[in-house]
N, C-alpha and C. Protein backbone atom coordinates (compact mmCIF):
# COMPACT_ATOMS: atom_id res chain seq x y z
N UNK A 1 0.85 -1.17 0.00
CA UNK A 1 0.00 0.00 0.00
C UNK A 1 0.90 1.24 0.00
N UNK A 2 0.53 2.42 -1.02
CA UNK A 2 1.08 3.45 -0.94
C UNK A 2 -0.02 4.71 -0.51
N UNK A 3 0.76 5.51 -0.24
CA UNK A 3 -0.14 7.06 0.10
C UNK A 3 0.73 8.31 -0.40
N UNK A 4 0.51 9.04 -0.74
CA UNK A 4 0.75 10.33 -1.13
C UNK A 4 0.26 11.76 -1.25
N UNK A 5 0.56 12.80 -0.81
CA UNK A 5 0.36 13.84 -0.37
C UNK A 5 0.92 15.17 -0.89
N UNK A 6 0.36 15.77 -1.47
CA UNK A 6 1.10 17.14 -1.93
C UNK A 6 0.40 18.42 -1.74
N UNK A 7 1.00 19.36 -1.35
CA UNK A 7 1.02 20.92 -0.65
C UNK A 7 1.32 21.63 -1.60
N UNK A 8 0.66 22.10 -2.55
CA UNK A 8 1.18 23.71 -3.51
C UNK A 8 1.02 25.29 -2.78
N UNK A 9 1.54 26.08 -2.29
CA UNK A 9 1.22 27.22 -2.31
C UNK A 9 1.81 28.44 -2.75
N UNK A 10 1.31 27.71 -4.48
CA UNK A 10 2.21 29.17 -5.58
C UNK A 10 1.63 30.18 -5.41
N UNK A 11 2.10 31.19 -5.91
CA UNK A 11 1.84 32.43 -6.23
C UNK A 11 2.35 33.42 -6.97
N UNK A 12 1.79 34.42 -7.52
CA UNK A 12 2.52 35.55 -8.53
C UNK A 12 2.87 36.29 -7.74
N UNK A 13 4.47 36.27 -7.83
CA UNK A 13 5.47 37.29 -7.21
C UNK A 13 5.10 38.69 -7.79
N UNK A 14 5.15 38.75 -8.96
CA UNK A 14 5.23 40.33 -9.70
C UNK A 14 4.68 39.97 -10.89
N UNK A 15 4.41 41.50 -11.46
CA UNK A 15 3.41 41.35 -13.09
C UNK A 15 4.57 42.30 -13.81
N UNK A 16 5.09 41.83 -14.76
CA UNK A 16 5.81 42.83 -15.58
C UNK A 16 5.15 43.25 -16.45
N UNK A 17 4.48 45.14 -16.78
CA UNK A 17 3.49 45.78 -17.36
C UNK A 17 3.92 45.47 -19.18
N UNK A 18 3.23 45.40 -19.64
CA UNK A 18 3.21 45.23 -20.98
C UNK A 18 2.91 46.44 -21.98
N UNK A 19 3.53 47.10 -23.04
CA UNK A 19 3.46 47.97 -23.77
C UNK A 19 3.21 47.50 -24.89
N UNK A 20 1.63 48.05 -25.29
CA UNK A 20 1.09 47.43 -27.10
C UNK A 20 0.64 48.82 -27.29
N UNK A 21 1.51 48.70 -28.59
CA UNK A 21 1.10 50.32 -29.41
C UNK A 21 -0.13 50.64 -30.10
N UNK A 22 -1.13 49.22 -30.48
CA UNK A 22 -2.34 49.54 -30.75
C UNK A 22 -3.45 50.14 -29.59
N UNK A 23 -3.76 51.31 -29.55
CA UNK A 23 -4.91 51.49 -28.64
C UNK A 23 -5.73 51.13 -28.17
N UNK A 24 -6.54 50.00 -29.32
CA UNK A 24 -7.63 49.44 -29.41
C UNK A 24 -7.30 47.86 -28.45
N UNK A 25 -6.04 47.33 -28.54
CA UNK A 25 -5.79 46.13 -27.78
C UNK A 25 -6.00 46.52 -26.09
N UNK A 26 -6.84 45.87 -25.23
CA UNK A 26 -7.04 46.23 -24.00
C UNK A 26 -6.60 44.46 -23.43
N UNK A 27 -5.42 45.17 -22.59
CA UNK A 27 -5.40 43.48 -21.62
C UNK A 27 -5.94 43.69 -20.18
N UNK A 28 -6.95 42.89 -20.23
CA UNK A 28 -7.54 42.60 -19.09
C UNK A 28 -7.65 41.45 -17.87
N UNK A 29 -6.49 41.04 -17.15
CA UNK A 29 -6.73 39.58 -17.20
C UNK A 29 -6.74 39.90 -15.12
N UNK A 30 -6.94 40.71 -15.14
CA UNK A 30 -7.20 40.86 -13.41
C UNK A 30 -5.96 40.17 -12.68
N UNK A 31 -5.06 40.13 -12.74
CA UNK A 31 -4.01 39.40 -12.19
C UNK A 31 -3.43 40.62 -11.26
N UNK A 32 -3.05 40.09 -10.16
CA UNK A 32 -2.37 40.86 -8.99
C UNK A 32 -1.29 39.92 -8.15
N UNK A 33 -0.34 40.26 -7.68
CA UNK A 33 0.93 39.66 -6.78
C UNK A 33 -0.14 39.09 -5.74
N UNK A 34 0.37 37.59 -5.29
CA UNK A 34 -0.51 37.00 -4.95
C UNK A 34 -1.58 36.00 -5.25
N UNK A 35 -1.43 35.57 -6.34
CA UNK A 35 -2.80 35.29 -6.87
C UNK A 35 -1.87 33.80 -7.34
N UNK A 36 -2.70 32.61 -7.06
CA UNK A 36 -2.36 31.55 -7.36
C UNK A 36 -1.79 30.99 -9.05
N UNK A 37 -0.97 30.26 -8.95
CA UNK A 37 -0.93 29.96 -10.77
C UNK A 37 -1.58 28.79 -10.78
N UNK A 38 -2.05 29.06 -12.43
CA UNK A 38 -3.07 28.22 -12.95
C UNK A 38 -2.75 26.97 -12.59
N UNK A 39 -4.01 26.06 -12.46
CA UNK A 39 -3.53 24.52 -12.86
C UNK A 39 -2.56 24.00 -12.11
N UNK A 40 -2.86 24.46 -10.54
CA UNK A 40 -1.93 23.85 -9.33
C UNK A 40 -2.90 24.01 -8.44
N UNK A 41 -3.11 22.46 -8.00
CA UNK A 41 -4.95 22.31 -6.78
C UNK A 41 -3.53 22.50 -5.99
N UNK A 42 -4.02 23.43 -4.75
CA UNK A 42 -3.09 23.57 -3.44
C UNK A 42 -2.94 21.77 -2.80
N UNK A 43 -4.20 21.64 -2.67
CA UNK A 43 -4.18 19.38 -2.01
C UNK A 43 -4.11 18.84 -3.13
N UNK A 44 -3.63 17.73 -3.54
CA UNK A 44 -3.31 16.53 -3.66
C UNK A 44 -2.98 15.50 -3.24
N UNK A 45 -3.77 14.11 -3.37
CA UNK A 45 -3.43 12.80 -2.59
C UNK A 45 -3.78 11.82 -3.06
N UNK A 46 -2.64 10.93 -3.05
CA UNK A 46 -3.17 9.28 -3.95
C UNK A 46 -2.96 8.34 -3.06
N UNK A 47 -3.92 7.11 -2.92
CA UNK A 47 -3.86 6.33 -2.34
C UNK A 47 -3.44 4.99 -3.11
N UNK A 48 -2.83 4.06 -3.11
CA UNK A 48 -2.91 2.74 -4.05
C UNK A 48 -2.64 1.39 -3.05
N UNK A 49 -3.24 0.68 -3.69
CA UNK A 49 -3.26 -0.92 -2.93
C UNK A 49 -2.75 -1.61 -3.89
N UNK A 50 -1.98 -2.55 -3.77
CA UNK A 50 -1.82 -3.93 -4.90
C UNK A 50 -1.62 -5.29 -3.93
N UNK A 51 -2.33 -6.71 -4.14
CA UNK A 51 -2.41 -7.68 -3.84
C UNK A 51 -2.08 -8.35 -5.15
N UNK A 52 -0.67 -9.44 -5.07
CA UNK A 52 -0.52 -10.30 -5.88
C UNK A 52 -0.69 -12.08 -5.25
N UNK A 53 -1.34 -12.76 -5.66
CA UNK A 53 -1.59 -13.62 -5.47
C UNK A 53 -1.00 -15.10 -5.64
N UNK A 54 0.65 -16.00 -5.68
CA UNK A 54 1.19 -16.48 -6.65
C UNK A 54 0.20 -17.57 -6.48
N UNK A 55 0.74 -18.21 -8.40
CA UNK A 55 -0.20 -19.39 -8.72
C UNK A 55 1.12 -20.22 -9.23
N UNK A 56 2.33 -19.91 -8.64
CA UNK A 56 3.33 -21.19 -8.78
C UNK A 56 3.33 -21.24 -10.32
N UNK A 57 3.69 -22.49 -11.14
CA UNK A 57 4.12 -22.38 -12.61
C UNK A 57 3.29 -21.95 -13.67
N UNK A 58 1.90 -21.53 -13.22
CA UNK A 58 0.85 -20.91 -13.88
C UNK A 58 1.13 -19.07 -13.69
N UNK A 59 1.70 -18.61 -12.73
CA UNK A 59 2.24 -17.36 -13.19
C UNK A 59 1.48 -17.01 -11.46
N UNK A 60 0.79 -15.16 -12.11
CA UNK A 60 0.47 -15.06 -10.86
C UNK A 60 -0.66 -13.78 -10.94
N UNK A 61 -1.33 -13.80 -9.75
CA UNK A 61 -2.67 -12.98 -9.99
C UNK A 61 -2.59 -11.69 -9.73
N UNK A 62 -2.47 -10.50 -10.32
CA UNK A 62 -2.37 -9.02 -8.80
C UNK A 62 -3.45 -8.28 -9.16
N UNK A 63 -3.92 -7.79 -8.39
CA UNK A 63 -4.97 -6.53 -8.34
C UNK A 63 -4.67 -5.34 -7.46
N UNK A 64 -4.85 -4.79 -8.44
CA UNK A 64 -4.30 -2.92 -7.98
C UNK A 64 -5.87 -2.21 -7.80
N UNK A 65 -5.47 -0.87 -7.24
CA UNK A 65 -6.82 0.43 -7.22
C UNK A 65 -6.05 1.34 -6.92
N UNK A 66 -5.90 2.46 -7.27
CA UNK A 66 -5.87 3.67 -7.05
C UNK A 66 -6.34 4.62 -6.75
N UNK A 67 -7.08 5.44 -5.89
CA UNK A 67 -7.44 6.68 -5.74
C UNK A 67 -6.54 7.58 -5.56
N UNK A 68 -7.41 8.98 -6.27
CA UNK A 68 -6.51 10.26 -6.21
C UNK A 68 -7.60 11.13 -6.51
N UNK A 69 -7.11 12.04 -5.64
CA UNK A 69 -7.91 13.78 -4.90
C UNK A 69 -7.07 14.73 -5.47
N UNK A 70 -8.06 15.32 -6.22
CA UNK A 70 -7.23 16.78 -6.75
C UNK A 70 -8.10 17.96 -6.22
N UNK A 71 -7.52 18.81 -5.68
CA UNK A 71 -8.72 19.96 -4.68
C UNK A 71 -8.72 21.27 -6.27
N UNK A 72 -9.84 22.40 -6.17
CA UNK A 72 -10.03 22.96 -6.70
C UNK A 72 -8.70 23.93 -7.18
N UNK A 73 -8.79 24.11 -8.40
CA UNK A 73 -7.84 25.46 -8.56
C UNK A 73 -8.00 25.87 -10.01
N UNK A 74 -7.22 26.90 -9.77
CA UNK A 74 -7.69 27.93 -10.70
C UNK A 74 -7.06 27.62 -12.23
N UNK A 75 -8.31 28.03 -13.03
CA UNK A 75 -8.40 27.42 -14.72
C UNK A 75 -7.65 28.62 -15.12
N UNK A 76 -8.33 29.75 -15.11
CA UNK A 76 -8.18 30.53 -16.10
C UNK A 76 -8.14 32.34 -15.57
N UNK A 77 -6.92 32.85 -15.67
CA UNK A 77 -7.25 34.17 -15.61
C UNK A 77 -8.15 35.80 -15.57
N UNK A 78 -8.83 35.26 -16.70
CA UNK A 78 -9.80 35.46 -17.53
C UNK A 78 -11.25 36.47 -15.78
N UNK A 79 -11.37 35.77 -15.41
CA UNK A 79 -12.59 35.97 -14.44
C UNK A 79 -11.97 36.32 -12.87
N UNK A 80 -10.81 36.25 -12.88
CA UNK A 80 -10.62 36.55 -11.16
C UNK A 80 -10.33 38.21 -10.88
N UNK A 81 -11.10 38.55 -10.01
CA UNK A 81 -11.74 40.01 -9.46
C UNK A 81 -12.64 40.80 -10.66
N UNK A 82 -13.47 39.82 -11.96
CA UNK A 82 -14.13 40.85 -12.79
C UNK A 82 -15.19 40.29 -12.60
N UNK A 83 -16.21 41.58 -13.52
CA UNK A 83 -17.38 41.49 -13.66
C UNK A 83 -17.93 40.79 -14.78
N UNK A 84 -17.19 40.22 -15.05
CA UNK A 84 -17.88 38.48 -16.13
C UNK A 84 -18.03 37.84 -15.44
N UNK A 85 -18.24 37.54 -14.14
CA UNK A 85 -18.41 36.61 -13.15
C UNK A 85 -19.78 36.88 -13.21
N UNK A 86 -20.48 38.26 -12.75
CA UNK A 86 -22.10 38.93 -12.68
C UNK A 86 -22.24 38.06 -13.92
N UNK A 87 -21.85 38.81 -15.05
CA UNK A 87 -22.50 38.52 -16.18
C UNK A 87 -22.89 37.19 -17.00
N UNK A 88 -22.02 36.22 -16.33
CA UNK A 88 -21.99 34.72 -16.65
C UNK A 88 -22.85 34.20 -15.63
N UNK A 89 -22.74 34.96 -14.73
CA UNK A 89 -23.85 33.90 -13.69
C UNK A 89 -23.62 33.29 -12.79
N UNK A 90 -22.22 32.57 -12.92
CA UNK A 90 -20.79 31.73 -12.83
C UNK A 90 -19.63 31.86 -12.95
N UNK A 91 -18.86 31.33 -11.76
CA UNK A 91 -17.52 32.15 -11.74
C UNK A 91 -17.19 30.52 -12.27
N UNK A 92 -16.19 31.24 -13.30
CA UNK A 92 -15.26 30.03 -14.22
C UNK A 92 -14.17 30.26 -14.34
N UNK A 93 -13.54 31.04 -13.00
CA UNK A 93 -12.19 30.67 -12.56
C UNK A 93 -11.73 29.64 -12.31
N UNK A 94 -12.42 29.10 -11.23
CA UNK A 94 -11.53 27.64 -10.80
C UNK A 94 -12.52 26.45 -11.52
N UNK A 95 -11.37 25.55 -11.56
CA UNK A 95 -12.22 24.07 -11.81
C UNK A 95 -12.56 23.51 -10.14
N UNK A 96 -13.50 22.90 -10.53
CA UNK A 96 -13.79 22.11 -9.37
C UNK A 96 -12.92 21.17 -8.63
N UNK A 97 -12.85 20.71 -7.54
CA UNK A 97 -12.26 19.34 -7.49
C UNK A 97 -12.98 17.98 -7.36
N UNK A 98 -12.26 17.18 -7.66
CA UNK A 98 -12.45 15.68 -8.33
C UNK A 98 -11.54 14.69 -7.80
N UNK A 99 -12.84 13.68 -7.49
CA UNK A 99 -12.21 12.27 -7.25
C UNK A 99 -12.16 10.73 -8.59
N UNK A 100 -10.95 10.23 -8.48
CA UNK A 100 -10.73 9.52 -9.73
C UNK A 100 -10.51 7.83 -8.73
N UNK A 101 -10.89 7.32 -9.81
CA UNK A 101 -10.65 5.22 -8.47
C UNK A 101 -10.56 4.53 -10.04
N UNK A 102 -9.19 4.48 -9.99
CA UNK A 102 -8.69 3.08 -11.06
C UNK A 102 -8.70 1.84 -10.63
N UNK A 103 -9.07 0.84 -11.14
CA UNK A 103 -8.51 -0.82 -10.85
C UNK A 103 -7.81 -1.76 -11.68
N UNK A 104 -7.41 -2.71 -11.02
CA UNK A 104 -6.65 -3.04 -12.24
C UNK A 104 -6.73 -4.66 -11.83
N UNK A 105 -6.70 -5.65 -12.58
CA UNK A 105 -7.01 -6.98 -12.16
C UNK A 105 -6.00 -7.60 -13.37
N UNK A 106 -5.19 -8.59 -13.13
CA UNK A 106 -3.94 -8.81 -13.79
C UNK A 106 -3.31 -10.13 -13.62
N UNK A 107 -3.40 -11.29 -14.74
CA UNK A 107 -2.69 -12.53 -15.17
C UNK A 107 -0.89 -12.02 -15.10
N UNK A 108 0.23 -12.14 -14.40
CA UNK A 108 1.10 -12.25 -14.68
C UNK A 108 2.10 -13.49 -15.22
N UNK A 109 2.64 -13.20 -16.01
CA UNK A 109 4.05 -14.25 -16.31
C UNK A 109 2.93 -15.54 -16.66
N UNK A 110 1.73 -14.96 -17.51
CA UNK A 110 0.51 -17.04 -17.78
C UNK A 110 1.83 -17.85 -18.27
N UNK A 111 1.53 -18.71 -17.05
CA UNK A 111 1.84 -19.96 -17.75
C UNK A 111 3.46 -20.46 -18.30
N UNK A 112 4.22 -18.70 -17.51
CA UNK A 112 5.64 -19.03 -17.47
C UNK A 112 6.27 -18.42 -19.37
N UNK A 113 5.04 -17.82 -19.52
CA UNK A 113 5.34 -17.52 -21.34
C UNK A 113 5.91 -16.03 -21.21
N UNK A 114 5.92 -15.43 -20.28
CA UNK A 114 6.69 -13.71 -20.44
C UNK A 114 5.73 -12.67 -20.83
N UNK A 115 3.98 -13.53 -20.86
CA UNK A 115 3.02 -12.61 -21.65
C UNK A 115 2.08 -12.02 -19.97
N UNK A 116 1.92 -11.13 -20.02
CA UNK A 116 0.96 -10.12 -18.95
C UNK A 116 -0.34 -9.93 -19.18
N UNK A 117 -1.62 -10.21 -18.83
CA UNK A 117 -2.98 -9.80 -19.31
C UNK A 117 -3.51 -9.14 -18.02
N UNK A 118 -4.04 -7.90 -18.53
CA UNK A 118 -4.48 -7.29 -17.24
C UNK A 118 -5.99 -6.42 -18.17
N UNK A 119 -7.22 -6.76 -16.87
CA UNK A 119 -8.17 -5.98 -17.51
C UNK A 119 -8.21 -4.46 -16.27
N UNK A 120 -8.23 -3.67 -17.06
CA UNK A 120 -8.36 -2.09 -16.12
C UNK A 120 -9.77 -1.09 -16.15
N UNK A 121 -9.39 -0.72 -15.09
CA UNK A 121 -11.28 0.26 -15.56
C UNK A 121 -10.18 1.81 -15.18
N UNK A 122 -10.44 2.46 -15.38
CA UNK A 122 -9.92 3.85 -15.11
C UNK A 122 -11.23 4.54 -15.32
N UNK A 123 -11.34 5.37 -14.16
CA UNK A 123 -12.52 6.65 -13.56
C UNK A 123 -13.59 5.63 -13.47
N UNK A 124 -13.67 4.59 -12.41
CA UNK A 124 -14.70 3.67 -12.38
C UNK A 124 -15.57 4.29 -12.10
N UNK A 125 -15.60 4.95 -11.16
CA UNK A 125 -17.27 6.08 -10.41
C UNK A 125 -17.66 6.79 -11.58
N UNK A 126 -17.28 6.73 -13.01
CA UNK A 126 -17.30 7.48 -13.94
C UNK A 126 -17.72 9.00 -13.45
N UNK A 127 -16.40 9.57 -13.02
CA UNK A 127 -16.68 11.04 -12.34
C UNK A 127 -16.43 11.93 -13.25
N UNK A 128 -17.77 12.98 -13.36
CA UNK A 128 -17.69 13.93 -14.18
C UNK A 128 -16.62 14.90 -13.73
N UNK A 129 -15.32 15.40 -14.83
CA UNK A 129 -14.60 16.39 -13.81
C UNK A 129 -13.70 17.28 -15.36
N UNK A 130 -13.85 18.58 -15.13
CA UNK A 130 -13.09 19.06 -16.19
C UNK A 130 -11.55 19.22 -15.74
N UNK A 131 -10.92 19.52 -16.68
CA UNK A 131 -9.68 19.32 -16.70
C UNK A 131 -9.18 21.33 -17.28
N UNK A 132 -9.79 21.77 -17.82
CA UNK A 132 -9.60 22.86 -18.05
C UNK A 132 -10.49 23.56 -18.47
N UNK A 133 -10.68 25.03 -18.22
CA UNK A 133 -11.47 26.18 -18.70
C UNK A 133 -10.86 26.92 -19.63
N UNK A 134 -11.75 27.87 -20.73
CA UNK A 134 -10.73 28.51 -21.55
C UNK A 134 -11.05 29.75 -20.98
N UNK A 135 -10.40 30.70 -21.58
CA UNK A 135 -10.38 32.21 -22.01
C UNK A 135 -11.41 32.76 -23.05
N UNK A 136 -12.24 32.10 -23.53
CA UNK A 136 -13.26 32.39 -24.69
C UNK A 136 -14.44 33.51 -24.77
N UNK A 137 -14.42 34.48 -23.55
CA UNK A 137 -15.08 34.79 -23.28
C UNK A 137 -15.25 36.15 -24.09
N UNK A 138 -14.06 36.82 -24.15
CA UNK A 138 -13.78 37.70 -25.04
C UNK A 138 -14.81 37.24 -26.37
N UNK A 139 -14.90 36.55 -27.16
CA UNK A 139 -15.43 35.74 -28.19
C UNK A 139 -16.93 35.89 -28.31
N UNK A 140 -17.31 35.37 -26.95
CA UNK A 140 -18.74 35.45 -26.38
C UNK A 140 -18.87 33.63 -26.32
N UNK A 141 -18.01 32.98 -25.89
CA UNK A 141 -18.11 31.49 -25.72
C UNK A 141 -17.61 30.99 -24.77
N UNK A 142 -17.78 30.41 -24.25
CA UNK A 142 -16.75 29.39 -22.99
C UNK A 142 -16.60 28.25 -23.62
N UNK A 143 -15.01 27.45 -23.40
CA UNK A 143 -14.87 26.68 -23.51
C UNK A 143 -14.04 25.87 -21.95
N UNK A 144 -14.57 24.43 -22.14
CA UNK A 144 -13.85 23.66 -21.53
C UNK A 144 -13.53 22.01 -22.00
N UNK A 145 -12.58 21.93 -21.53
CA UNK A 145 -11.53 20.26 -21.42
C UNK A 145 -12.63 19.72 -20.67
N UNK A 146 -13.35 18.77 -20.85
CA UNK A 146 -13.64 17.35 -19.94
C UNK A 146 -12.79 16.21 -19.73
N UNK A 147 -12.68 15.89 -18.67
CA UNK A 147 -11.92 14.85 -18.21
C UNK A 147 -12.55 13.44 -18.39
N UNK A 148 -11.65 12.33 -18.96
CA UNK A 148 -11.82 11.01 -19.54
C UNK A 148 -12.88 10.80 -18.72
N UNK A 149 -14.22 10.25 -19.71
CA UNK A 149 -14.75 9.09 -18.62
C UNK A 149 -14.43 8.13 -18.56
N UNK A 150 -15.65 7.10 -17.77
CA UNK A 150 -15.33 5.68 -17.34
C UNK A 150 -14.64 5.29 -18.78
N UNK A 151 -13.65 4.59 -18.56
CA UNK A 151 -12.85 3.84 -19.73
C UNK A 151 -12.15 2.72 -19.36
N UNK A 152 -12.54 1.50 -20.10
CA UNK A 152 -12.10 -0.04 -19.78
C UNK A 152 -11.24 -0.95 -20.92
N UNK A 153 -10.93 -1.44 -20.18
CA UNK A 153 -10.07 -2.28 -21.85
C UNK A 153 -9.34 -3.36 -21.27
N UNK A 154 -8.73 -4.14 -22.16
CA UNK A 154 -7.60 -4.97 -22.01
C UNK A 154 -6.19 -4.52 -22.71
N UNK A 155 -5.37 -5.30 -21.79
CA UNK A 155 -3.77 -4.86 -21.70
C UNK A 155 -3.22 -6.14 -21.83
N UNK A 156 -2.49 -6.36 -22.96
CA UNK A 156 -1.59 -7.41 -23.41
C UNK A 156 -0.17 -7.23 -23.48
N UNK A 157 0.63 -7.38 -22.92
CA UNK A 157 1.83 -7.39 -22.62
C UNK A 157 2.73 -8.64 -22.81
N UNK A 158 4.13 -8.29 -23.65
CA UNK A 158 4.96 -9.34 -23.49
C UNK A 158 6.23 -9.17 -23.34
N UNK A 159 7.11 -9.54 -22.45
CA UNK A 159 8.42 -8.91 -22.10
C UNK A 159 9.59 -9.27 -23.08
N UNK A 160 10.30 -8.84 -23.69
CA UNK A 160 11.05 -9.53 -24.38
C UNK A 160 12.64 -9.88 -23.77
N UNK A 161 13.66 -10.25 -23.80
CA UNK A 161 15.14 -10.53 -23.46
C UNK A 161 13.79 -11.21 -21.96
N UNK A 162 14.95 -11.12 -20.90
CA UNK A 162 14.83 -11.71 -19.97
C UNK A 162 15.39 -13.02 -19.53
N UNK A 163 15.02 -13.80 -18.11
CA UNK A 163 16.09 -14.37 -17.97
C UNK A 163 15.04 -15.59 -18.92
């Protein structure tokens, strides 16, 4: 069994001002010293289990799971301290946070042949969770990244050299 744990607490040191000679270009992105960088949840934490089972000259059985916690943080520039927040309805600064639970169920070494079969589910709770917000707003659109759903398959593996 493993566990893991991670602490972010970035921030923007300084804004270096920008000079555009067109008039008409306005940058607006509300940013101030202080203010978190994108696409870093302050928590993070993964949990994982694996049980292997031997089956002697038939090879051997393991089953894995994973969980992992990603806490909220911030997408997109775009909306922090403005009034597109009123106007959207919705503040689409930060993404939400999201929980993810992989498994994994796994034939090793069948039968002494060097071949691996493992069936996996990844985002079993099939959890709805985006992965990114855009800047589209300017446009008159929002966009966002959705994060994989439930997705299953098989994994065929074969080692080659060895002893």
């Amino acid at each position: 069994m493993e566990a893991a744990y991670t602490y972010l607490n970035t921030e923007i040191r300084e804004i270096d001002q920008l000079s555009i000679q067109d008039p008409n270009f306005i940058i607006n992105y509300n940013i101030t010293p202080g203010t978190p960088l994108t696409l870093s949840p302050k928590h993070s934490a993964t949990l994982s289990a694996n049980y292997t089972v031997p089956l002697g000259d038939l090879g051997s059985l393991r089953f894995a799971a994973n969980y992992a916690y990603t806490s909220k943080m911030i997408a997109t520039y775009t909306f922090v301290n403005s009034p597109l927040v009123a106007a959207f309805g919705r503040d689409y600064t930060y993404l939400p946070a999201f929980d993810l639970l992989n498994v994994n169920a796994g034939w090793r070494d069948i039968a002494q042949t060097n071949i691996d079969l493992d069936f996996f589910v990844n985002n079993l709770t099939n959890e709805k969770y985006l992965t990114y917000y855009g800047a589209g707003a300017g446009q008159g659109v929002q966009t966002a990244i959705l994060g994989q759903p439930r997705f299953y398959g098989l994994r065929l593996r074969y080692e080659f050299g060895g002893e």
